[in-house]
N, C-alpha and C. Protein backbone atom coordinates (compact mmCIF):
# COMPACT_ATOMS: atom_id res chain seq x y z
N UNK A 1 60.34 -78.90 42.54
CA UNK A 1 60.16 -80.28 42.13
C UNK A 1 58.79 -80.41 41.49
N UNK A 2 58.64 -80.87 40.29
CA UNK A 2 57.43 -81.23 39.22
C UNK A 2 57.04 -82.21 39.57
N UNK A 3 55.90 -82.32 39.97
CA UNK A 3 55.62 -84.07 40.28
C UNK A 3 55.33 -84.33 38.45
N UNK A 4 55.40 -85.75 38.82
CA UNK A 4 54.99 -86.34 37.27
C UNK A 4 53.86 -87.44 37.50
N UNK A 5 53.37 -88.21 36.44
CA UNK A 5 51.98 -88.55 36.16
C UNK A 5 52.01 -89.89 37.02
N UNK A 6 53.28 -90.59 37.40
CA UNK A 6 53.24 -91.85 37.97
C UNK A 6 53.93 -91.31 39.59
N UNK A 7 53.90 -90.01 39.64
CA UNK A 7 54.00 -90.15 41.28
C UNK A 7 52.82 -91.09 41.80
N UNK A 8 53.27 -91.37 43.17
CA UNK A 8 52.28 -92.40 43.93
C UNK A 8 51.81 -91.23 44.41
N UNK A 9 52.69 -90.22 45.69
CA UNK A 9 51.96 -89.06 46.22
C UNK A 9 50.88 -88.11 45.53
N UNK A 10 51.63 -88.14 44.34
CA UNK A 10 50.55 -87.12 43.32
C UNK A 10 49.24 -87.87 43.07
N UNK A 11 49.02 -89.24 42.75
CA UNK A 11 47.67 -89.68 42.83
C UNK A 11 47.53 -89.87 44.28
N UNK A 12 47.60 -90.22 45.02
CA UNK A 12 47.48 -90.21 46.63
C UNK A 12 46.45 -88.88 46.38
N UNK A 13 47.65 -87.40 46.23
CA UNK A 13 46.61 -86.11 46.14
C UNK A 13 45.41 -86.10 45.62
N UNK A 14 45.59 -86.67 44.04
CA UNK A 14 44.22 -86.19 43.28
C UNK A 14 43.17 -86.91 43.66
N UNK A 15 43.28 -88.52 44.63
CA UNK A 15 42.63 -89.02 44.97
C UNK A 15 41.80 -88.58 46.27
N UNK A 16 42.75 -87.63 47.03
CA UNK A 16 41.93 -87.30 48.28
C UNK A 16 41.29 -86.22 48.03
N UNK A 17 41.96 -85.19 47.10
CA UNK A 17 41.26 -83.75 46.80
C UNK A 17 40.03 -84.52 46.17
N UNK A 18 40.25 -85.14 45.67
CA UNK A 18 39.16 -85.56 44.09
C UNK A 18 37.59 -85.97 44.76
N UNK A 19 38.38 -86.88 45.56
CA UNK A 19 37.02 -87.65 45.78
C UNK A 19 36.78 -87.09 47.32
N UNK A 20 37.04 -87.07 48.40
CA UNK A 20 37.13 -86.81 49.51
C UNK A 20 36.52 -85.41 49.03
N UNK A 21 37.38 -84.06 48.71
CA UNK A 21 36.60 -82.56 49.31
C UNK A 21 35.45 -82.67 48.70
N UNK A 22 35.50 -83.29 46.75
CA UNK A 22 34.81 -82.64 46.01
C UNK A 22 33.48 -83.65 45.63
N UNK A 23 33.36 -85.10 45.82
CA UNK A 23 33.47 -86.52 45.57
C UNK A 23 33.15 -86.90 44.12
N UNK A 24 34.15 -86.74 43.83
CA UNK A 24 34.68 -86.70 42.02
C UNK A 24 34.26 -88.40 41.64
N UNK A 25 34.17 -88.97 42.36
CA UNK A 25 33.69 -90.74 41.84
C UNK A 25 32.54 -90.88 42.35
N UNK A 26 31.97 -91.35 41.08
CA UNK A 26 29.68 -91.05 40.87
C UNK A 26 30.35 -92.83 41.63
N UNK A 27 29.43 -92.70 42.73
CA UNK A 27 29.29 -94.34 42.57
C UNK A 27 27.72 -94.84 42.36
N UNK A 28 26.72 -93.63 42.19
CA UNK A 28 25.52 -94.06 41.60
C UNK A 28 25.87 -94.66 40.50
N UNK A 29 26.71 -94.54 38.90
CA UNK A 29 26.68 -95.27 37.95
C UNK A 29 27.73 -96.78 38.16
N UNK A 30 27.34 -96.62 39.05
CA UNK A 30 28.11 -98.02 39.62
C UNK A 30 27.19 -99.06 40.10
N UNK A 31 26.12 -98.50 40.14
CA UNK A 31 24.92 -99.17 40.84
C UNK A 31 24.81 -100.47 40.44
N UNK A 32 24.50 -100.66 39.42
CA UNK A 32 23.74 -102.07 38.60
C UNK A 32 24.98 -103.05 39.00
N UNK A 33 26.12 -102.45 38.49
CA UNK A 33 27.56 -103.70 38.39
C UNK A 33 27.43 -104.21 39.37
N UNK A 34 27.66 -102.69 40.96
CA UNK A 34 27.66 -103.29 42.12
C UNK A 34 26.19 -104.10 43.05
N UNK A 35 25.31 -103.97 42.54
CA UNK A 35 23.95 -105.02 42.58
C UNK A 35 24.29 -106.33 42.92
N UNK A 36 25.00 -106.86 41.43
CA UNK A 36 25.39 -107.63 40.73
C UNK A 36 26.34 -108.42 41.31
N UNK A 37 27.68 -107.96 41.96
CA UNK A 37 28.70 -108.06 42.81
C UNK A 37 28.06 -108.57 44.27
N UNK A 38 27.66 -107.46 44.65
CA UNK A 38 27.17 -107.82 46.29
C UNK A 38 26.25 -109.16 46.10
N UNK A 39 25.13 -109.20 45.27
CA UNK A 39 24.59 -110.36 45.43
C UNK A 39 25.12 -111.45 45.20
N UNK A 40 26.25 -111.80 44.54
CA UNK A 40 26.90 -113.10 44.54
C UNK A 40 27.73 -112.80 45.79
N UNK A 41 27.98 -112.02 46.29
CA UNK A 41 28.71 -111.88 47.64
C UNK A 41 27.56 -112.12 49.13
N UNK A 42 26.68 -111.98 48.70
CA UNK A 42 25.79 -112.07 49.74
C UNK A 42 24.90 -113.27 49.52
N UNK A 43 25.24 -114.40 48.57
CA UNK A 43 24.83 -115.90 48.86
C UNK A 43 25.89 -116.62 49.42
N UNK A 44 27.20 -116.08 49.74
CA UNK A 44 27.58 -116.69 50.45
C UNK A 44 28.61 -115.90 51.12
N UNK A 45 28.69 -115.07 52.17
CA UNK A 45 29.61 -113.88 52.38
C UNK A 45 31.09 -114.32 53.42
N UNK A 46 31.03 -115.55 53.50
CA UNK A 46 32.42 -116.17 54.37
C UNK A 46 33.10 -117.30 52.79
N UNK A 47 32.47 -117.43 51.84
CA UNK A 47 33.17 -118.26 50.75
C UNK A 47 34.66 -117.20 49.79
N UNK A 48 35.69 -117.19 50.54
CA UNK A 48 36.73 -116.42 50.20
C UNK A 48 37.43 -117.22 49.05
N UNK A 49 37.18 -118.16 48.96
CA UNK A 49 37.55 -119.03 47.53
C UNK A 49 37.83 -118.02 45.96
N UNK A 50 37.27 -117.41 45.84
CA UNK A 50 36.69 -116.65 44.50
C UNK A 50 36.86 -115.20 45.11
N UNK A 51 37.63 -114.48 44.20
CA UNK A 51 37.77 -112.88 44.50
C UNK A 51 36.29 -112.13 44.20
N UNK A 52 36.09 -111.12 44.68
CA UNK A 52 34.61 -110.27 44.42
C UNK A 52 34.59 -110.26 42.77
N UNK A 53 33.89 -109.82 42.33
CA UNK A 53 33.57 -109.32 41.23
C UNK A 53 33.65 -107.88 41.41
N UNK A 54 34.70 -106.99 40.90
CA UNK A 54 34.24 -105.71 40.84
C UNK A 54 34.05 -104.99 39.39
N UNK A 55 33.37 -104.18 40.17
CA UNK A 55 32.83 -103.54 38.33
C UNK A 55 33.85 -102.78 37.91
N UNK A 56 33.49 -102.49 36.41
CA UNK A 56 33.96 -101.91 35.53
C UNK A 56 34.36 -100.48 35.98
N UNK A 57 34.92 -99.77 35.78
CA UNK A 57 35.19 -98.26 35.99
C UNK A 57 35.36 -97.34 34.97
N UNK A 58 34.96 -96.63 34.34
CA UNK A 58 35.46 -95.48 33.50
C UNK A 58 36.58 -94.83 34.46
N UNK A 59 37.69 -94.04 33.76
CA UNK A 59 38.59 -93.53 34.94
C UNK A 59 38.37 -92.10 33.74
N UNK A 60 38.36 -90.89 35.30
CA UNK A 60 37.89 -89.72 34.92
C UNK A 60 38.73 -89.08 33.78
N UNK A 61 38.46 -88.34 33.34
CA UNK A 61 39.41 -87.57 32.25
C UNK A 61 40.36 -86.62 32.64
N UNK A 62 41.36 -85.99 32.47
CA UNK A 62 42.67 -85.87 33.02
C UNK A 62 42.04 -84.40 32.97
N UNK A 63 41.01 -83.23 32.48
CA UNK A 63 40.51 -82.01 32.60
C UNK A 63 39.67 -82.34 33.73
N UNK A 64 38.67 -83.23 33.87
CA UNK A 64 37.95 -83.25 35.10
C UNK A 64 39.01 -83.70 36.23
N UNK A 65 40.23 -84.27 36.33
CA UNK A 65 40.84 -84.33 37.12
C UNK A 65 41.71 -83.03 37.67
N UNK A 66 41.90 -82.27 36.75
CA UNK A 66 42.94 -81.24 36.91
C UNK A 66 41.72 -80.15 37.48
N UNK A 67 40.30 -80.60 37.20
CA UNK A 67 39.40 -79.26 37.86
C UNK A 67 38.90 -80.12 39.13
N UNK A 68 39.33 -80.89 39.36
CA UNK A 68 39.27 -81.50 40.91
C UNK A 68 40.18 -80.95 41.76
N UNK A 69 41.22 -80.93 41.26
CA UNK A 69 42.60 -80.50 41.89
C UNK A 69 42.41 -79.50 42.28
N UNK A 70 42.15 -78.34 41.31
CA UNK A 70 41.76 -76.90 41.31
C UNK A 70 40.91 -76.06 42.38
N UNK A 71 39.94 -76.98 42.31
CA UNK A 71 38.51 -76.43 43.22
C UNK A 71 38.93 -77.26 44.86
N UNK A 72 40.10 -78.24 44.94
CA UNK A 72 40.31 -78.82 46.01
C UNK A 72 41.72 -77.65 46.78
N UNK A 73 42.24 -76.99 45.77
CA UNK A 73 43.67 -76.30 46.00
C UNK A 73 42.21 -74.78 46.53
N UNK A 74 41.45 -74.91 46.14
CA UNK A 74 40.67 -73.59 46.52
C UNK A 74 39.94 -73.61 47.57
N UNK A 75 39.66 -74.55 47.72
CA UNK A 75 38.81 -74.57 49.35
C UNK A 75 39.71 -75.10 50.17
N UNK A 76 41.04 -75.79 49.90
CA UNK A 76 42.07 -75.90 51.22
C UNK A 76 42.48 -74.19 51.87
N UNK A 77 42.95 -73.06 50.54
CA UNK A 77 43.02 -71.55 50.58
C UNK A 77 41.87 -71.45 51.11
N UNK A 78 40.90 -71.11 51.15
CA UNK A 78 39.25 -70.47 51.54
C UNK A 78 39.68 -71.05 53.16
N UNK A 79 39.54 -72.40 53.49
CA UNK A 79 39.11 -72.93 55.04
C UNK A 79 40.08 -72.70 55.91
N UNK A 80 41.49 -72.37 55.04
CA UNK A 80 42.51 -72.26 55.77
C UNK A 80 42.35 -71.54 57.59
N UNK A 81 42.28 -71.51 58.67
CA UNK A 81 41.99 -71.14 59.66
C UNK A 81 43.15 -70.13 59.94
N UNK A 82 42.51 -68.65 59.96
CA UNK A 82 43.17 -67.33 61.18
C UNK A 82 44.46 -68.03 61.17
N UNK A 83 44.76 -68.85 62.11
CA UNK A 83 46.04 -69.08 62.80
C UNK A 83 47.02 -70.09 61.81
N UNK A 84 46.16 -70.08 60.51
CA UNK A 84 47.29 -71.14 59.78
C UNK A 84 47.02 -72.44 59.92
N UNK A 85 46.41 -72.75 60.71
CA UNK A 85 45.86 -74.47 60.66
C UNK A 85 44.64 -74.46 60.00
N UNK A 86 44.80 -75.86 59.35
CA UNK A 86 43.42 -76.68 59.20
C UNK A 86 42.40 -77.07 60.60
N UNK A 87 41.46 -77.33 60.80
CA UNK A 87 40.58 -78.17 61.12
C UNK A 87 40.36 -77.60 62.75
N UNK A 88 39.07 -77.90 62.81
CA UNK A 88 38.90 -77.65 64.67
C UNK A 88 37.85 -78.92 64.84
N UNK A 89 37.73 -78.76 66.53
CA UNK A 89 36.78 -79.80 67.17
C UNK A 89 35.53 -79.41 66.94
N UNK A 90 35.47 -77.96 66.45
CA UNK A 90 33.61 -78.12 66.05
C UNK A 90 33.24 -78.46 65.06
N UNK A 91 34.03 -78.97 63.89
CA UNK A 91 33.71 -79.83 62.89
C UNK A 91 33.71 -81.27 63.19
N UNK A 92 33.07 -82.06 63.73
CA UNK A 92 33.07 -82.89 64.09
C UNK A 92 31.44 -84.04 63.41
N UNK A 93 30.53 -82.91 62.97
CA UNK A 93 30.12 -83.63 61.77
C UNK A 93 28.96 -84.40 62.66
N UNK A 94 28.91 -84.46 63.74
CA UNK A 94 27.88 -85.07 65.03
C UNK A 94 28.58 -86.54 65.39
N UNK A 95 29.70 -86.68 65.24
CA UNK A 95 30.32 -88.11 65.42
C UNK A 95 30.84 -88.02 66.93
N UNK A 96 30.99 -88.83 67.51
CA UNK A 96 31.51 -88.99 68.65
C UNK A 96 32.96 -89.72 68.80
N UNK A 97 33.98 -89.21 69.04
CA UNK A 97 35.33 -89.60 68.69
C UNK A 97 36.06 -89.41 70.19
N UNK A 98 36.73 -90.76 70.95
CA UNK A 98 37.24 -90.57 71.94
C UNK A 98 38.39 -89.68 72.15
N UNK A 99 38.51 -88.39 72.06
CA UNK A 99 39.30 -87.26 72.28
C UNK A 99 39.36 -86.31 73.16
N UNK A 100 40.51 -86.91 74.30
CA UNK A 100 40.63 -86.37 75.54
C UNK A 100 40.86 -84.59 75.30
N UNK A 101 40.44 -83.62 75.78
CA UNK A 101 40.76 -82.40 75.70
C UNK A 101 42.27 -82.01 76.56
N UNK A 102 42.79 -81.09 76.13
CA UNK A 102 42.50 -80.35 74.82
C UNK A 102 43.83 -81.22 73.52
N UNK A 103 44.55 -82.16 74.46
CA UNK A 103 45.64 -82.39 73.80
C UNK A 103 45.05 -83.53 72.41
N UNK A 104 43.98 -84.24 72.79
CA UNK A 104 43.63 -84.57 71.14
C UNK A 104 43.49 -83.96 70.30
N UNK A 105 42.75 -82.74 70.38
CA UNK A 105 42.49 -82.08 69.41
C UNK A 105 43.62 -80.98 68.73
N UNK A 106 44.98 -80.93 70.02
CA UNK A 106 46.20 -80.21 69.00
C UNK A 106 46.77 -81.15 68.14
N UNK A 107 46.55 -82.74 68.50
CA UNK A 107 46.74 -83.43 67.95
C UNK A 107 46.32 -83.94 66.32
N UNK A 108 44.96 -83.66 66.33
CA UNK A 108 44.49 -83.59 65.06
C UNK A 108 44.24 -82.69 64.41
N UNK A 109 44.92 -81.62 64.71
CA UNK A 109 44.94 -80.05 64.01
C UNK A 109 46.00 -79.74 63.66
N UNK A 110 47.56 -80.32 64.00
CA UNK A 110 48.54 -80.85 63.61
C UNK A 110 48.23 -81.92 62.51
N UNK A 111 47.95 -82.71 62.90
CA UNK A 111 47.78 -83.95 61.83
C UNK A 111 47.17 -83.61 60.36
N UNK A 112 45.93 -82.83 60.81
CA UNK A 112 45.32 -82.26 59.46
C UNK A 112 46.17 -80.99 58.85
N UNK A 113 46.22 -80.15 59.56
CA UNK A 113 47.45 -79.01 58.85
C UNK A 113 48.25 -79.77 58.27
N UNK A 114 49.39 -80.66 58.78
CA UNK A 114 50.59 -81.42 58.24
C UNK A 114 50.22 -81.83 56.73
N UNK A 115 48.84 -82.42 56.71
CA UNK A 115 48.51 -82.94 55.65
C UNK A 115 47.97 -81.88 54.52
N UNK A 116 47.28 -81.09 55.02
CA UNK A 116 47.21 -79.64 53.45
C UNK A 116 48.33 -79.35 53.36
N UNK A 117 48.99 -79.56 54.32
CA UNK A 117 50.87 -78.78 53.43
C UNK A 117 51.15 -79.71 52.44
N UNK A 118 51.08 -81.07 52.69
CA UNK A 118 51.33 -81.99 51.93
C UNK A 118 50.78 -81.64 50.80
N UNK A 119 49.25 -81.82 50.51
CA UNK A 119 48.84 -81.48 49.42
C UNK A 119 49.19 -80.48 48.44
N UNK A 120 48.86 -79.40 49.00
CA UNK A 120 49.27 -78.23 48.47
C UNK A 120 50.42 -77.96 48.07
N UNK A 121 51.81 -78.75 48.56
CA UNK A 121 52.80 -78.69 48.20
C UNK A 121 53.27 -79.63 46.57
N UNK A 122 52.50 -80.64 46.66
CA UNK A 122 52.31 -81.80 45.59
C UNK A 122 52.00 -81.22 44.68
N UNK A 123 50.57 -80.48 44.82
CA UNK A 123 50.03 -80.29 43.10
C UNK A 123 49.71 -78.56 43.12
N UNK A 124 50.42 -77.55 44.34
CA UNK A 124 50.04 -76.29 43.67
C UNK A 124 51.10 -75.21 44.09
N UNK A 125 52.49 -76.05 43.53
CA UNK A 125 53.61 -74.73 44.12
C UNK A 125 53.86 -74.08 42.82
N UNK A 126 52.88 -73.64 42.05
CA UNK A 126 52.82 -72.73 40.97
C UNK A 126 51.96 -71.43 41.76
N UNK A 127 51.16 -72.11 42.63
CA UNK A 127 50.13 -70.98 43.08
C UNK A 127 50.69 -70.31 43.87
N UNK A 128 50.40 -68.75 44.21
CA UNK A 128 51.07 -68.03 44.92
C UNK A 128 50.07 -68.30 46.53
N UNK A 129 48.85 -67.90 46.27
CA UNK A 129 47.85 -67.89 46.80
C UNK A 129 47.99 -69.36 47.78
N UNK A 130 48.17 -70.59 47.23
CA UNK A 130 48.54 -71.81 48.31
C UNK A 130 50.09 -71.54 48.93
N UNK A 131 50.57 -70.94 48.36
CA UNK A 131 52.24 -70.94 49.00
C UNK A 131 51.82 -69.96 49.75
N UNK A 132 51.33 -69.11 50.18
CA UNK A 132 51.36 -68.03 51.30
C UNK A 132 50.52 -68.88 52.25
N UNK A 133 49.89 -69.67 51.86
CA UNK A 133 48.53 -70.76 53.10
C UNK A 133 49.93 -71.77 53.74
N UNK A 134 50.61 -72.32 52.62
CA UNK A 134 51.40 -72.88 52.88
C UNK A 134 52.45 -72.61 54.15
N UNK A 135 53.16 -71.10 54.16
CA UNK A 135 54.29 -70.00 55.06
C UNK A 135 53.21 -70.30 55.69
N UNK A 136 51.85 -69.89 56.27
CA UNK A 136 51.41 -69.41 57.46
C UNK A 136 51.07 -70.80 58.32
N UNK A 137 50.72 -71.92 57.86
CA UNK A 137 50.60 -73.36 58.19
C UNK A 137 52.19 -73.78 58.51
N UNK A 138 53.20 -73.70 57.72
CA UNK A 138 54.31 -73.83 58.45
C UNK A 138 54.75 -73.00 60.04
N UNK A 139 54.34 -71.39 59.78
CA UNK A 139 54.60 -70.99 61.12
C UNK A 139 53.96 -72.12 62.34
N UNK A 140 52.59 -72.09 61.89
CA UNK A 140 51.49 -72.10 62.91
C UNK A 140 52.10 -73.68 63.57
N UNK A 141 52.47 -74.38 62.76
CA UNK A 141 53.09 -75.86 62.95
C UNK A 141 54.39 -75.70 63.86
N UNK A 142 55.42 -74.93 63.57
CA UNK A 142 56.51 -74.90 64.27
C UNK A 142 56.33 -74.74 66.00
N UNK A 143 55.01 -73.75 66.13
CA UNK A 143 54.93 -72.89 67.53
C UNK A 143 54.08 -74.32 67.79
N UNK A 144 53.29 -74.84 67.62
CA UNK A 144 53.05 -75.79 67.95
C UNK A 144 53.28 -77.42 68.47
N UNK A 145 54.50 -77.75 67.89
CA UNK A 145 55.14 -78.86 68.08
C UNK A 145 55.54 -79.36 69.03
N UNK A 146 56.14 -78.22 69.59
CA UNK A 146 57.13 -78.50 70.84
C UNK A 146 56.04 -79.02 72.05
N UNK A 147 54.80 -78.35 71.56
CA UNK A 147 53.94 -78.68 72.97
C UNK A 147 52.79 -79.61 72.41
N UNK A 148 53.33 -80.21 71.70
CA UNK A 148 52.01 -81.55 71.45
C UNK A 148 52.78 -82.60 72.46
N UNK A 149 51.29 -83.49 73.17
CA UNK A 149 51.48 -84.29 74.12
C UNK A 149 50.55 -85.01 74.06
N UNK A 150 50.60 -86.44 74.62
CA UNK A 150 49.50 -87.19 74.74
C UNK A 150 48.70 -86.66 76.06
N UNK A 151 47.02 -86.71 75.73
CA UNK A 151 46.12 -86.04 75.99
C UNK A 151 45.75 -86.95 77.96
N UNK A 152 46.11 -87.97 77.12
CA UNK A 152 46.05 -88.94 78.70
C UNK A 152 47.15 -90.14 78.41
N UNK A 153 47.23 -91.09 78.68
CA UNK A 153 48.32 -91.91 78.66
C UNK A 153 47.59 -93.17 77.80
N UNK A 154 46.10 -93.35 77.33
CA UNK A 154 45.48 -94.20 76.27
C UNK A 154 45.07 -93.36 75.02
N UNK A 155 45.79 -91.70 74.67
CA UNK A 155 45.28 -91.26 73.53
C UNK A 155 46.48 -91.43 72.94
N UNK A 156 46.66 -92.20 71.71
CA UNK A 156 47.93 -91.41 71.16
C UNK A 156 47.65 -90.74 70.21
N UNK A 157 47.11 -90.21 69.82
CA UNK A 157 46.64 -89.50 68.38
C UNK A 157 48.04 -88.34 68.01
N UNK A 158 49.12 -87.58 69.27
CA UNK A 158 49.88 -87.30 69.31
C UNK A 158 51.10 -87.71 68.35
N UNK A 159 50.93 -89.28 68.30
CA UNK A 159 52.10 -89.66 67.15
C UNK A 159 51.40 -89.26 65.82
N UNK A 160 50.04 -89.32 65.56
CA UNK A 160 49.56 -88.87 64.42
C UNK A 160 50.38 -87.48 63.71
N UNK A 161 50.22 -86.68 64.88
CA UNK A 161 50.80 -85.40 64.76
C UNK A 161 51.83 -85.20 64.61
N UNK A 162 52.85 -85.92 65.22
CA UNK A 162 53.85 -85.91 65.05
C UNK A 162 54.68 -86.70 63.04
N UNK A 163 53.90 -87.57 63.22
CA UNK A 163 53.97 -88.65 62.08
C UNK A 163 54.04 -87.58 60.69
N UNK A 164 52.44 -86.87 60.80
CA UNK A 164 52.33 -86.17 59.62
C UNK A 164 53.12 -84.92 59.44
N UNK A 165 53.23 -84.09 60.29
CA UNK A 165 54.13 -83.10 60.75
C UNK A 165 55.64 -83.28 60.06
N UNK A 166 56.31 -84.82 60.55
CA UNK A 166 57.44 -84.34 59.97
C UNK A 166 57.18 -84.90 58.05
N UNK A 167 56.44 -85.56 58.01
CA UNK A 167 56.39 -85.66 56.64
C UNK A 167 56.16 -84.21 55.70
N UNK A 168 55.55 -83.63 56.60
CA UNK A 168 54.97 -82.36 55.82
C UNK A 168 56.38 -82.16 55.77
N UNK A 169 57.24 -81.52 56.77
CA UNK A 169 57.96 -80.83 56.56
C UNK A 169 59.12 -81.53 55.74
N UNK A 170 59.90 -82.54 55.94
CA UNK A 170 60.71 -83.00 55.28
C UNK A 170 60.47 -82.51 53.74
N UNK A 171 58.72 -82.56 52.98
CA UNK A 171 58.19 -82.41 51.50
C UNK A 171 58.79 -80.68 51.96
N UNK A 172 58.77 -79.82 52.49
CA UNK A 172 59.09 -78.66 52.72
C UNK A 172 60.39 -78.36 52.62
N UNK A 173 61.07 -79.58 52.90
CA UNK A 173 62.25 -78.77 52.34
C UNK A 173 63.27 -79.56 51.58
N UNK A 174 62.21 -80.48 51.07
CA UNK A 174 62.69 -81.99 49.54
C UNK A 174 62.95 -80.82 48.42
């Protein structure tokens, strides 16, 4: 399946690879507009009468987009983890996130795997190199499933996992 230029998922992708891994949107040249914006927003910040003012945007060029994609399809391959998943609890970036052990964190290692399949499936099943990240993230997902659980009875981050999981897979076998 080809995605085409008005998929929603396919910009969904180029939007998270784009800006999220790589952060493909300068919002320094945004500066002045948004100055401009906030301060009429900040003489009166409860007057919902009048929509914001937002600025202008250049929208990127469809080569700097396609080398967003590129360098985002390359470091999902590169980080890919040993066991086929995305993401662990020592990336955590110094944030403090209520996540009961250990079942939050299969929870969001599911959730994040689910979601590079997604990606990778959207904008790089030409690549051989993401389709083999792809097989080993599917294994690693299957052995995993059966034993995701909520971590205590106030985490659910579990449906997360579950949520993205079957989306991945359903795109797996659309």
């Amino acid at each position: 399946m080809k995605p085409n230029s008005q998929s929603f998922s396919h910009s969904l992708c180029v939007v998270a690879i784009g800006s999220i891994v790589w952060g493909l949107l300068p919002t320094h040249c945004l500066a002045q507009e948004h100055s401009v914006a906030a301060s009429r927003i900040l003489e009166n910040p409860y007057d919902f009468s009048q929509p914001p003012d937002l600025p202008t945007v250049e929208p990127p060029r469809h080569d700097v987009l396609e080398a967003a994609i590129t360098r985002g399809v390359s470091f999902l391959v590169q980080s890919q983890r040993e066991s086929g998943a995305w993401g662990a609890a020592t990336q955590t970036k110094g944030l403090n996130i209520y996540a009961p052990v250990p079942g939050a964190h299969d929870a969001f290692r599911c959730a994040t795997t689910s979601l590079c399949i997604a990606a990778l499936l959207e904008v790089a099943q030409d690549n051989p190199e993401a389709m083999q990240a792809v097989d080993r993230a599917e294994t690693w997902l299957f052995e995993q499933l059966d034993d995701l659980r909520r971590a205590t009875g106030d985490a659910l981050y579990n449906v997360w996992g579950h949520a993205y999981a079957i989306q991945a897979l359903v795109r797996m076998r659309g």
